[in-house]
Protein backbone atom coordinates (compact mmCIF):
# COMPACT_ATOMS: atom_id res chain seq x y z
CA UNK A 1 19.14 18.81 24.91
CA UNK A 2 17.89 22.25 23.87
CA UNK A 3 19.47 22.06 20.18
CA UNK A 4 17.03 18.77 19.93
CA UNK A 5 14.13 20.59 20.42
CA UNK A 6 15.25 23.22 18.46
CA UNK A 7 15.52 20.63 15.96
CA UNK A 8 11.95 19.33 16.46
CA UNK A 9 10.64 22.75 16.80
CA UNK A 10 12.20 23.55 13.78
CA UNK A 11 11.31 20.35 11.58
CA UNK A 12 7.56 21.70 12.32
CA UNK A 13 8.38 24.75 11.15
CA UNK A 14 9.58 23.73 8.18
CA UNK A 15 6.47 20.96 7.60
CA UNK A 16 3.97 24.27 7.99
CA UNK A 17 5.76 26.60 5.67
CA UNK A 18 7.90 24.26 3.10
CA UNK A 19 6.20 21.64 2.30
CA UNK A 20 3.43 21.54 -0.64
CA UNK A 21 0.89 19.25 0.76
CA UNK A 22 -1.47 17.31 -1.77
CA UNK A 23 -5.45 18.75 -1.57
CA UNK A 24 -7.59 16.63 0.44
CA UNK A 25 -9.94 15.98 -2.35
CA UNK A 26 -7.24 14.81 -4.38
CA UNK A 27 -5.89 12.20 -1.75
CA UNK A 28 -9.27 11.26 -1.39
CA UNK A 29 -9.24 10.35 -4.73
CA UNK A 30 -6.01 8.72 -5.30
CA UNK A 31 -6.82 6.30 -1.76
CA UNK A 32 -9.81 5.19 -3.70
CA UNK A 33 -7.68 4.37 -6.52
CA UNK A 34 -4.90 2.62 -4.29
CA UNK A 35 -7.68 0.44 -2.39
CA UNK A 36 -9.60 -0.69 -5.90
CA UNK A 37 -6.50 -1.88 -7.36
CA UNK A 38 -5.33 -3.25 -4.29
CA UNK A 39 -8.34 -5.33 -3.83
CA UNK A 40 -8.11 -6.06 -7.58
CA UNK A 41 -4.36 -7.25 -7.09
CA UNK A 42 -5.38 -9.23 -4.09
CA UNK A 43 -8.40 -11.29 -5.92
CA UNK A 44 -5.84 -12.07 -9.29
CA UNK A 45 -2.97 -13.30 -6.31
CA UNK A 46 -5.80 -15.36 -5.00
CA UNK A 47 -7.09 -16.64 -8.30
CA UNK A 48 -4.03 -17.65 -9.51
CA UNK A 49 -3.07 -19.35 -6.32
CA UNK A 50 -6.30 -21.38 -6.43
CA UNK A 51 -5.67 -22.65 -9.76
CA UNK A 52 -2.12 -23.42 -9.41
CA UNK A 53 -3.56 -25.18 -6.26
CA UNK A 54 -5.79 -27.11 -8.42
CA UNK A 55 -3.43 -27.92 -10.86
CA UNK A 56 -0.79 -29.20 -8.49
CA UNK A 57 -3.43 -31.35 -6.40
CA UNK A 58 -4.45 -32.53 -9.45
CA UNK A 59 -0.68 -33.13 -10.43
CA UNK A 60 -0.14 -35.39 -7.40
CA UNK A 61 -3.25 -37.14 -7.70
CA UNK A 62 -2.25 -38.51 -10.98
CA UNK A 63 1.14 -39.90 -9.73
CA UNK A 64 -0.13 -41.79 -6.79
């Protein structure tokens, strides 16, 4: 049990000291970017599924 926390305590350690974390301005930034082009991803998904929607509707219209 004691060489897991050891483990844990050191894994902090190591997250305080080691590890270059990106400036919060920067994140800021890029999280903008991330949610615009999500949301831009989302609405060309949605477009083209409400054409394709169309077109099959349509498709099956025809044949009846």
């Amino acid at each position: 049990m004691a060489a897991i926390i050891t483990y844990i305590k050191d894994s902090f350690e190591e997250l305080r000291t080691n590890v270059s974390w990106t400036p919060r301005a920067e994140l800021q930034r890029l999280v903008v970017i991330v949610f615009v082009f999500s949301v831009l991803f989302s609405l060309a998904i949605w477009g083209a599924d409400t054409v394709l929607s169309s077109v099959v509707s349509g498709y099956f219209k025809f044949i009846n």
